[in-house]
PDB file of N, CA and C in Angstrom:
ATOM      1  N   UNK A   1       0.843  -1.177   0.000  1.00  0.00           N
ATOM      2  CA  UNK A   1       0.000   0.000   0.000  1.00  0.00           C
ATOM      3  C   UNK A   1       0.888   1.239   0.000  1.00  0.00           C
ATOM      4  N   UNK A   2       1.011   2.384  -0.644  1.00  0.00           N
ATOM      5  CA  UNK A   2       1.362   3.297  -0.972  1.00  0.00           C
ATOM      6  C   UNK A   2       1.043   4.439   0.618  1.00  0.00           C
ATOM      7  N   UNK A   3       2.260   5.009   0.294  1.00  0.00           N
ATOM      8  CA  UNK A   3       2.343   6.088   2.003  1.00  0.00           C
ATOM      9  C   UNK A   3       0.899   6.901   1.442  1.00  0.00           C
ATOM     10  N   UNK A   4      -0.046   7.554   2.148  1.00  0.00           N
ATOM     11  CA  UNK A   4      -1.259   8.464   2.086  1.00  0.00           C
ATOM     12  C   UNK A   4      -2.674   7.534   1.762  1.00  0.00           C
ATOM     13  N   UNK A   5      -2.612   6.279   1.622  1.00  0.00           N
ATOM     14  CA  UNK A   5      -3.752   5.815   1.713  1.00  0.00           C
ATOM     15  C   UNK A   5      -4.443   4.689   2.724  1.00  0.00           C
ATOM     16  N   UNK A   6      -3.651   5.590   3.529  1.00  0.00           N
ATOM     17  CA  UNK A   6      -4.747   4.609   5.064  1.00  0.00           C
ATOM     18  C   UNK A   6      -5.177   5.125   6.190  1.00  0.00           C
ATOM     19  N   UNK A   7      -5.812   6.360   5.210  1.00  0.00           N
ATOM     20  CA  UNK A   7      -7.046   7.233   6.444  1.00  0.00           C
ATOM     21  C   UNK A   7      -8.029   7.232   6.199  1.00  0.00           C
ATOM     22  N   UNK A   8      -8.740   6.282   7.507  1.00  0.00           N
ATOM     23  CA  UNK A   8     -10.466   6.161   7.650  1.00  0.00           C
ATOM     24  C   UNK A   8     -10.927   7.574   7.820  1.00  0.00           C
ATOM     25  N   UNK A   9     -12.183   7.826   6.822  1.00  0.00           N
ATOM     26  CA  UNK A   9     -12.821   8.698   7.716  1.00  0.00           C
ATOM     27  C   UNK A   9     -13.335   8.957   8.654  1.00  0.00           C
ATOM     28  N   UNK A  10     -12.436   9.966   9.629  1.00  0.00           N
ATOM     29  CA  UNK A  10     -13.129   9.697  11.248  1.00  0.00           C
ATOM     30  C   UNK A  10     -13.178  11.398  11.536  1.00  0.00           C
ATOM     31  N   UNK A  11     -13.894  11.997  12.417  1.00  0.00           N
ATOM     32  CA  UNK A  11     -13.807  13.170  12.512  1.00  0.00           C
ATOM     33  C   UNK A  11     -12.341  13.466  13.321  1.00  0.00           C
ATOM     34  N   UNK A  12     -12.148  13.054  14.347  1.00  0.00           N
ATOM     35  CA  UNK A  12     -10.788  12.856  15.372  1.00  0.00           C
ATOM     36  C   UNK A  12      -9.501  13.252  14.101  1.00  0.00           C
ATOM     37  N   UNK A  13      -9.446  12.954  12.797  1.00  0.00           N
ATOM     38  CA  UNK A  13      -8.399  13.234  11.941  1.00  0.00           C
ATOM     39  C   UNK A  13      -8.573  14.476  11.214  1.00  0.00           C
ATOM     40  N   UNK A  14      -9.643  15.182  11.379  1.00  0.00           N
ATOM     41  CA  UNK A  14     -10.264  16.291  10.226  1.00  0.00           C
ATOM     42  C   UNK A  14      -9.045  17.407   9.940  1.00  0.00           C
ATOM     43  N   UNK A  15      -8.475  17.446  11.149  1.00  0.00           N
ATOM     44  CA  UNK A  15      -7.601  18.308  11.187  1.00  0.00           C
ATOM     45  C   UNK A  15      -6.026  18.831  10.593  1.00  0.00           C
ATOM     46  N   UNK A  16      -5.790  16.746  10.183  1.00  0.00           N
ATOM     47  CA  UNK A  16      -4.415  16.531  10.034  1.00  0.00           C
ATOM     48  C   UNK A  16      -4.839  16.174   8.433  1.00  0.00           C
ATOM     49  N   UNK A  17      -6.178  15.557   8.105  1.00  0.00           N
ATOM     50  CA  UNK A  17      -6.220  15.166   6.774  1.00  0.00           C
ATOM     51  C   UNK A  17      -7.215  16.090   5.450  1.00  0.00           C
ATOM     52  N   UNK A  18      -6.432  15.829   4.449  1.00  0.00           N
ATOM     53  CA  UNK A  18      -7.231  16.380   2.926  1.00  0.00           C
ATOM     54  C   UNK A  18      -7.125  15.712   2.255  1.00  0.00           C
ATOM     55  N   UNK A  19      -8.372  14.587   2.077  1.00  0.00           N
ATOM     56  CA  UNK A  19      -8.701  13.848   0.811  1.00  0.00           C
ATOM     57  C   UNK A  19      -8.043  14.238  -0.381  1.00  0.00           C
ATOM     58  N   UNK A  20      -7.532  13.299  -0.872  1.00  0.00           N
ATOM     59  CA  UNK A  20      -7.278  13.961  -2.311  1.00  0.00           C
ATOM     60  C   UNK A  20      -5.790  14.511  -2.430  1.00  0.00           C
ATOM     61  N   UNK A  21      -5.024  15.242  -0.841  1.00  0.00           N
ATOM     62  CA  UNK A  21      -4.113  16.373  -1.370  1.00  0.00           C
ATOM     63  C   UNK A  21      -3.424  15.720  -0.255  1.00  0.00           C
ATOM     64  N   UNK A  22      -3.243  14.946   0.741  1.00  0.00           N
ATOM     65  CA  UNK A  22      -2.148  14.262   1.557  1.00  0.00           C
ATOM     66  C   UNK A  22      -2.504  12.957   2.041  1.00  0.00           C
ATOM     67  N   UNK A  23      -3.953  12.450   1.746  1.00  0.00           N
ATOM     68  CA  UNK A  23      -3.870  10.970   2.015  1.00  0.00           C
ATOM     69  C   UNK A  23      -5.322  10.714   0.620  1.00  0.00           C
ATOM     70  N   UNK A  24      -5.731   9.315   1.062  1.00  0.00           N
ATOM     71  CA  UNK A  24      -6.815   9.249   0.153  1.00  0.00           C
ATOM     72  C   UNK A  24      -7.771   8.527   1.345  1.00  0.00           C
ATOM     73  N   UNK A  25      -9.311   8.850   1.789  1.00  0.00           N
ATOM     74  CA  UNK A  25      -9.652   8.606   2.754  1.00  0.00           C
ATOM     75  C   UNK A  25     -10.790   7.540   1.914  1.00  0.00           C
ATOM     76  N   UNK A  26     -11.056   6.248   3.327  1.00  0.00           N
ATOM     77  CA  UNK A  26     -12.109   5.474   2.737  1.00  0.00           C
ATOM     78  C   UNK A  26     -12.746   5.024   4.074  1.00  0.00           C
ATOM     79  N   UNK A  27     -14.243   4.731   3.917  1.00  0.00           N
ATOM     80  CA  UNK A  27     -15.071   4.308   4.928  1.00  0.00           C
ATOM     81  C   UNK A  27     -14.291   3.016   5.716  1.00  0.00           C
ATOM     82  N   UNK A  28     -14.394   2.980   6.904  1.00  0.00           N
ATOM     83  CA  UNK A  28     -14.110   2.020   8.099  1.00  0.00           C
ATOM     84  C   UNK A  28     -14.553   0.546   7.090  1.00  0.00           C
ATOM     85  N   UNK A  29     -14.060  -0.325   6.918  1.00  0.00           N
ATOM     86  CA  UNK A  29     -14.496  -1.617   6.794  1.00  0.00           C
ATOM     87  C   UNK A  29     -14.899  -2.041   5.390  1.00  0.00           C
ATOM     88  N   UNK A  30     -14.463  -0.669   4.719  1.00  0.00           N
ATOM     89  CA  UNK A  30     -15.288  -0.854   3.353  1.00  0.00           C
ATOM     90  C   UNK A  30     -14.366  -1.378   2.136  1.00  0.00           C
ATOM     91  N   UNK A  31     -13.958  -2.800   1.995  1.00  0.00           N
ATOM     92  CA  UNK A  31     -13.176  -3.352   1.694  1.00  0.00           C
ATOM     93  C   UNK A  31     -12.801  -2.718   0.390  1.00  0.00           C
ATOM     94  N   UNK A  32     -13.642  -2.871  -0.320  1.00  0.00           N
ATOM     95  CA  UNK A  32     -13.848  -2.690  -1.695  1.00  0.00           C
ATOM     96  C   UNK A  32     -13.455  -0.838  -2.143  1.00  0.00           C
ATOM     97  N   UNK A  33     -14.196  -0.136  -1.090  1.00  0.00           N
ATOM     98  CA  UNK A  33     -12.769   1.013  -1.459  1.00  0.00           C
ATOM     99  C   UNK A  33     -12.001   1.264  -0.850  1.00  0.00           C
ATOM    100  N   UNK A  34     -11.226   0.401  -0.348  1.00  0.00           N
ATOM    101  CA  UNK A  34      -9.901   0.608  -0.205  1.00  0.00           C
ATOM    102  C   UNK A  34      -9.201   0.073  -1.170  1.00  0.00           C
ATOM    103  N   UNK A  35      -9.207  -1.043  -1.780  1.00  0.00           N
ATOM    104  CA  UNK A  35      -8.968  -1.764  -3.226  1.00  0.00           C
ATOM    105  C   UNK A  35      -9.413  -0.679  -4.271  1.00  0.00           C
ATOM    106  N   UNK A  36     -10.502   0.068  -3.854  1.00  0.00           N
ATOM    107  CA  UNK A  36      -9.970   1.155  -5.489  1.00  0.00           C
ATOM    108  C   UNK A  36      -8.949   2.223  -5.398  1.00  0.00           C
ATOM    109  N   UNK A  37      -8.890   2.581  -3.909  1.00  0.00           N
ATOM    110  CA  UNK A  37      -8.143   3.728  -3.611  1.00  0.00           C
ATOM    111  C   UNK A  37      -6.669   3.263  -3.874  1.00  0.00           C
ATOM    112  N   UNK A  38      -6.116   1.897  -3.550  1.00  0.00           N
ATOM    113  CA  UNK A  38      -4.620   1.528  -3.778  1.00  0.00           C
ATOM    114  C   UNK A  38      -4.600   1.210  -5.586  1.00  0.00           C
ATOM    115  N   UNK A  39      -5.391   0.845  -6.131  1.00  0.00           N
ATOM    116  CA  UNK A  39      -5.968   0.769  -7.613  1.00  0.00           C
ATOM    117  C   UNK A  39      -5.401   2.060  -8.208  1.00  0.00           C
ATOM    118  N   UNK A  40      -6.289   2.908  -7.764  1.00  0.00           N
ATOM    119  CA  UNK A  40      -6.068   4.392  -8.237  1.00  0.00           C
ATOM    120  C   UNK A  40      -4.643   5.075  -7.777  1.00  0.00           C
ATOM    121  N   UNK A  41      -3.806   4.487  -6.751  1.00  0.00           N
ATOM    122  CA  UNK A  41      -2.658   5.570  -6.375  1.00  0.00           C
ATOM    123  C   UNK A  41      -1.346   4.061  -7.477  1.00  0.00           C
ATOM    124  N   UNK A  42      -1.916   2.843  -7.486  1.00  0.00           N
ATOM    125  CA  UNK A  42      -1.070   1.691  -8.294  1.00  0.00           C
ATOM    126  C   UNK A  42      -1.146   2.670 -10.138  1.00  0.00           C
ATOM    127  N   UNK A  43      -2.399   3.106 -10.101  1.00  0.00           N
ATOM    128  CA  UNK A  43      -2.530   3.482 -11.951  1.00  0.00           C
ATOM    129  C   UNK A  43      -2.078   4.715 -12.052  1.00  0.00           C
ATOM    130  N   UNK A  44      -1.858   5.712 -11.401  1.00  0.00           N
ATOM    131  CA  UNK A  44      -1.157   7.079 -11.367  1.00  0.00           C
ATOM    132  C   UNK A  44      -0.164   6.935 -10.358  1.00  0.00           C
ATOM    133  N   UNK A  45       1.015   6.882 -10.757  1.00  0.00           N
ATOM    134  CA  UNK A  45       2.146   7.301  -9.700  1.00  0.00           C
ATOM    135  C   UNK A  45       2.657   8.287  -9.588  1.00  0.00           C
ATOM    136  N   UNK A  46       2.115   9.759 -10.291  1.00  0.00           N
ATOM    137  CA  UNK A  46       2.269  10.391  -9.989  1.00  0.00           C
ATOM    138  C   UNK A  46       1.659  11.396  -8.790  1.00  0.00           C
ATOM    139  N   UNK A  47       0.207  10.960  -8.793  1.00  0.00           N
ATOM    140  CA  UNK A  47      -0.814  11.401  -7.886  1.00  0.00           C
ATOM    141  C   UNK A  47      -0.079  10.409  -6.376  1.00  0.00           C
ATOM    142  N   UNK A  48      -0.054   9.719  -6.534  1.00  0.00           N
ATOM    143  CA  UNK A  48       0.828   8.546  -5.230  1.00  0.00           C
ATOM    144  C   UNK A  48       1.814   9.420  -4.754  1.00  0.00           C
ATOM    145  N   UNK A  49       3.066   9.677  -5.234  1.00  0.00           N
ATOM    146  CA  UNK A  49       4.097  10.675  -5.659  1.00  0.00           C
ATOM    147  C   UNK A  49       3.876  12.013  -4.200  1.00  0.00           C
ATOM    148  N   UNK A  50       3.147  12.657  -5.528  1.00  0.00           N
ATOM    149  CA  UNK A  50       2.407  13.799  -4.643  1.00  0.00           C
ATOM    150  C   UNK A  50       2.026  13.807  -3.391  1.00  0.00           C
ATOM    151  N   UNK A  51       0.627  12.739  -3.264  1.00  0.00           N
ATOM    152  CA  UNK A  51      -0.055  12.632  -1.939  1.00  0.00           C
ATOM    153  C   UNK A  51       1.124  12.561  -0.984  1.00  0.00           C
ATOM    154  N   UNK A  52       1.821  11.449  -1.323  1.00  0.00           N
ATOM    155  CA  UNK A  52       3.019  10.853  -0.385  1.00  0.00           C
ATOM    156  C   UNK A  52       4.099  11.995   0.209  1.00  0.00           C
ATOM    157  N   UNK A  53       4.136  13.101  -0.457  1.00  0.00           N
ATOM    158  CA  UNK A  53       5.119  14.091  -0.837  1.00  0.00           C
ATOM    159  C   UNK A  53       4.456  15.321   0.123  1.00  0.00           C
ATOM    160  N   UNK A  54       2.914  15.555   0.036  1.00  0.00           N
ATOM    161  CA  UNK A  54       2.170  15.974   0.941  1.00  0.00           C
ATOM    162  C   UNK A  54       2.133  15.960   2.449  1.00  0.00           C
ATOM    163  N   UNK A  55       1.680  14.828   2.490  1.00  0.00           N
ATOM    164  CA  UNK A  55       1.798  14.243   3.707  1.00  0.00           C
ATOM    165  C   UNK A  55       2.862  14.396   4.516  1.00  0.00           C
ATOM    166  N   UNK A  56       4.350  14.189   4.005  1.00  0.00           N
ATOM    167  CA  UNK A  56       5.319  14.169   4.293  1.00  0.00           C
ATOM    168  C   UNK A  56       5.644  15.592   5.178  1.00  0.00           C
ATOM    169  N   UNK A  57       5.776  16.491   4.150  1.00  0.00           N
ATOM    170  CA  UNK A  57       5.016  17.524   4.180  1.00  0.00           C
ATOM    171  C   UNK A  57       4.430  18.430   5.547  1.00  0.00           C
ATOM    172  N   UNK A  58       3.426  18.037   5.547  1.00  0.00           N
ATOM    173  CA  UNK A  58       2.292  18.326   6.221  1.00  0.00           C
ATOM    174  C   UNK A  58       2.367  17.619   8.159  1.00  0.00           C
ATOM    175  N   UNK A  59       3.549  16.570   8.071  1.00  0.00           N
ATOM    176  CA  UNK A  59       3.947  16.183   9.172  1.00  0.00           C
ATOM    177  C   UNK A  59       4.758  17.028   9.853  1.00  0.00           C
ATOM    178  N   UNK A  60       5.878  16.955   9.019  1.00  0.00           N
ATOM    179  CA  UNK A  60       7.166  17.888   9.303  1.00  0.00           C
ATOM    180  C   UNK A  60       6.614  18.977   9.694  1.00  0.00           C
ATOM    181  N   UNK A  61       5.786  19.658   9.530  1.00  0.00           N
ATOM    182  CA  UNK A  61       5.068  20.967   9.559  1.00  0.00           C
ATOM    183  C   UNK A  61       4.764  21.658  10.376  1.00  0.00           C
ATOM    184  N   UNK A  62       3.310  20.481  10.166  1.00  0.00           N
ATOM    185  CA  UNK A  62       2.598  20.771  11.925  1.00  0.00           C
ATOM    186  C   UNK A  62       2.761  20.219  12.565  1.00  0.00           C
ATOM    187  N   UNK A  63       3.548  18.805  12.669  1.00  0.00           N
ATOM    188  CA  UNK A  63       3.317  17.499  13.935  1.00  0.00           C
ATOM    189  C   UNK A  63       4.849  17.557  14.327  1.00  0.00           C
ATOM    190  N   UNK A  64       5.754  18.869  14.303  1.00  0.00           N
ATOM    191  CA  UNK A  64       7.120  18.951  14.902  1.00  0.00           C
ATOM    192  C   UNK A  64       7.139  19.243  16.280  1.00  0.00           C
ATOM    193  N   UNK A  65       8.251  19.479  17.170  1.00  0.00           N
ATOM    194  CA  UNK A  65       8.039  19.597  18.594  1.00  0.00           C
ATOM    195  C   UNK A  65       7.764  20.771  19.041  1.00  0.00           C
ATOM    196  N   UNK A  66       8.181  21.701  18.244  1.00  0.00           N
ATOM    197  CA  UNK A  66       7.400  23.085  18.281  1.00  0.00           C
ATOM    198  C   UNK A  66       6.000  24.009  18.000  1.00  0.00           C
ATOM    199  N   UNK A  67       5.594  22.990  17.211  1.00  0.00           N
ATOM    200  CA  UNK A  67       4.236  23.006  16.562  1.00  0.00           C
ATOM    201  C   UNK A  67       3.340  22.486  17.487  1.00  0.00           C
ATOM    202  N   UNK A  68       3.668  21.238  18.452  1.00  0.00           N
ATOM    203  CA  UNK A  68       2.905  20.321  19.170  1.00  0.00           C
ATOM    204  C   UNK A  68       3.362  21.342  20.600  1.00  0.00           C
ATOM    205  N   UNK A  69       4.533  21.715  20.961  1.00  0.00           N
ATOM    206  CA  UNK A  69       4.181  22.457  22.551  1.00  0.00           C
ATOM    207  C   UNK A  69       3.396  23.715  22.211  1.00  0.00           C
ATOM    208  N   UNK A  70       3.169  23.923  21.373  1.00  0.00           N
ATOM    209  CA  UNK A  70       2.835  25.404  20.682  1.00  0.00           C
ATOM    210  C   UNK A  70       1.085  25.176  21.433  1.00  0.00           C
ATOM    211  N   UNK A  71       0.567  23.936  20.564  1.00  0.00           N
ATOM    212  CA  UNK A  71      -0.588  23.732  20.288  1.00  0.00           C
ATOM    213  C   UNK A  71      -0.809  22.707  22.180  1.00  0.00           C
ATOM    214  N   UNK A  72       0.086  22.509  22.661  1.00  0.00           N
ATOM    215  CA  UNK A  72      -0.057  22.114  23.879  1.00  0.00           C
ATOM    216  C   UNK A  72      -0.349  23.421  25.438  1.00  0.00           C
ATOM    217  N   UNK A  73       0.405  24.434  24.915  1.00  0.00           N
ATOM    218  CA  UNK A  73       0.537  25.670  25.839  1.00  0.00           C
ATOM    219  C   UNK A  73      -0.865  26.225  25.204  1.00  0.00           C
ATOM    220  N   UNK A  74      -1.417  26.488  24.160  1.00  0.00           N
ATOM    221  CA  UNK A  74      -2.711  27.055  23.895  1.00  0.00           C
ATOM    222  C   UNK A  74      -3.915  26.082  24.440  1.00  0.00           C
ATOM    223  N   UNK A  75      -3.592  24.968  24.111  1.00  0.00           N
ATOM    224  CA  UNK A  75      -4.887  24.320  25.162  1.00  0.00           C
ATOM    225  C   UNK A  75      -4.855  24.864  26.160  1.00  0.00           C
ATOM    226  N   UNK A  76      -3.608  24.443  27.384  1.00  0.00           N
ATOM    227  CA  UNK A  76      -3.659  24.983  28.595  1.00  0.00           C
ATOM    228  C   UNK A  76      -3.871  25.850  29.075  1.00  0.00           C
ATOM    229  N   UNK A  77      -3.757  26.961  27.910  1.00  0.00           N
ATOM    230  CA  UNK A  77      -4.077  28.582  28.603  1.00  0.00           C
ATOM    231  C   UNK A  77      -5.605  28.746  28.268  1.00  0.00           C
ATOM    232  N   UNK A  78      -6.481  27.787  27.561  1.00  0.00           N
ATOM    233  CA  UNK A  78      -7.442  27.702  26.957  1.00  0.00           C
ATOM    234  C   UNK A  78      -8.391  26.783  28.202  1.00  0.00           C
ATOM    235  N   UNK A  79      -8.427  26.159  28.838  1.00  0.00           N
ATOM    236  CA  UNK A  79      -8.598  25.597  30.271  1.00  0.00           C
ATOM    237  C   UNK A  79      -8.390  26.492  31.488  1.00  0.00           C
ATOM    238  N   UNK A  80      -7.353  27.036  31.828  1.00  0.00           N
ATOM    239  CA  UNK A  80      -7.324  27.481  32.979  1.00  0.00           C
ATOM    240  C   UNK A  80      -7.832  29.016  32.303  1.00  0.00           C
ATOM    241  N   UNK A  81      -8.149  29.301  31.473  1.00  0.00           N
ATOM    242  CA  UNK A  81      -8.954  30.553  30.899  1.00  0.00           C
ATOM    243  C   UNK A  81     -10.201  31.062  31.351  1.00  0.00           C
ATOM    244  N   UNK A  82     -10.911  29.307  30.787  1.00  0.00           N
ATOM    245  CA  UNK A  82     -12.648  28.923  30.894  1.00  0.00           C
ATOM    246  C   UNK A  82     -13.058  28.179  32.304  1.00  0.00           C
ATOM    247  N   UNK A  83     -12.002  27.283  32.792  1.00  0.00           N
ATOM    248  CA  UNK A  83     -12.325  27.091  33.662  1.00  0.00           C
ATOM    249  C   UNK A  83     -11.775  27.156  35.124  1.00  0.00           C
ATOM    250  N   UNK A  84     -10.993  27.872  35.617  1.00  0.00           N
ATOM    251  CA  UNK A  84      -9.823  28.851  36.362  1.00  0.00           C
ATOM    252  C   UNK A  84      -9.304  27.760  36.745  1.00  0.00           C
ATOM    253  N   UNK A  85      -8.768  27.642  37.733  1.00  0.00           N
ATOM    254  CA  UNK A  85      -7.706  27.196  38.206  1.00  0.00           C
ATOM    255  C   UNK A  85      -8.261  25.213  37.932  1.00  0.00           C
ATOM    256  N   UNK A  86      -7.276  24.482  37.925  1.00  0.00           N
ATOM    257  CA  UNK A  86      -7.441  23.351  37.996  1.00  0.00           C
ATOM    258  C   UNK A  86      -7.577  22.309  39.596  1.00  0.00           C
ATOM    259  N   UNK A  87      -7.965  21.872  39.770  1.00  0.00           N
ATOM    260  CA  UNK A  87      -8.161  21.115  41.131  1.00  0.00           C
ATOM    261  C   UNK A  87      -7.314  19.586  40.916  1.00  0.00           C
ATOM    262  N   UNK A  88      -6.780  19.263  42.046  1.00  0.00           N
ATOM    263  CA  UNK A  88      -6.743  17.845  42.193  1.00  0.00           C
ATOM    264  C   UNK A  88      -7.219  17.257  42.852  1.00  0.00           C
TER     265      UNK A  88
END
């Protein structure tokens, strides 16, 4: 199977994925398209190429260690914002 085609559609990913432009997304269980989706990235290797190239991409990007404490310190200030101080 080719790198970008093994994201279910789930909402939990909406954020990290774009059909089409860094993975190729197919229903949970739905055998038969997932066999067209590796079909379709096997008959264009250049679209494979790309997606793969995307993705790549799109990791390095946003999912680096600066990107992730970035997006870790804005939650937190986003919690103790709405709901003040934290309890244990």
């Amino acid at each position: 199977m080719q790198p970008g085609s093994r994201s279910p559609r789930a909402a939990a990913c909406d954020h990290a994925i774009d059909h089409g432009i860094n993975c190729l997304t197919y229903e949970c269980g739905n055998e038969s398209e997932i066999v067209e989706k590796v079909n379709s990235l096997k008959s264009d290797p250049d679209m494979a190429r790309e997606i793969a190239r995307k993705a790549r991409s799109d990791v390095v990007s946003k999912f680096n260690q600066k990107a992730m404490a970035k997006r870790i310190c804005e939650f937190v200030r986003e919690i103790f914002s709405t709901k003040g101080r934290l309890k244990n």
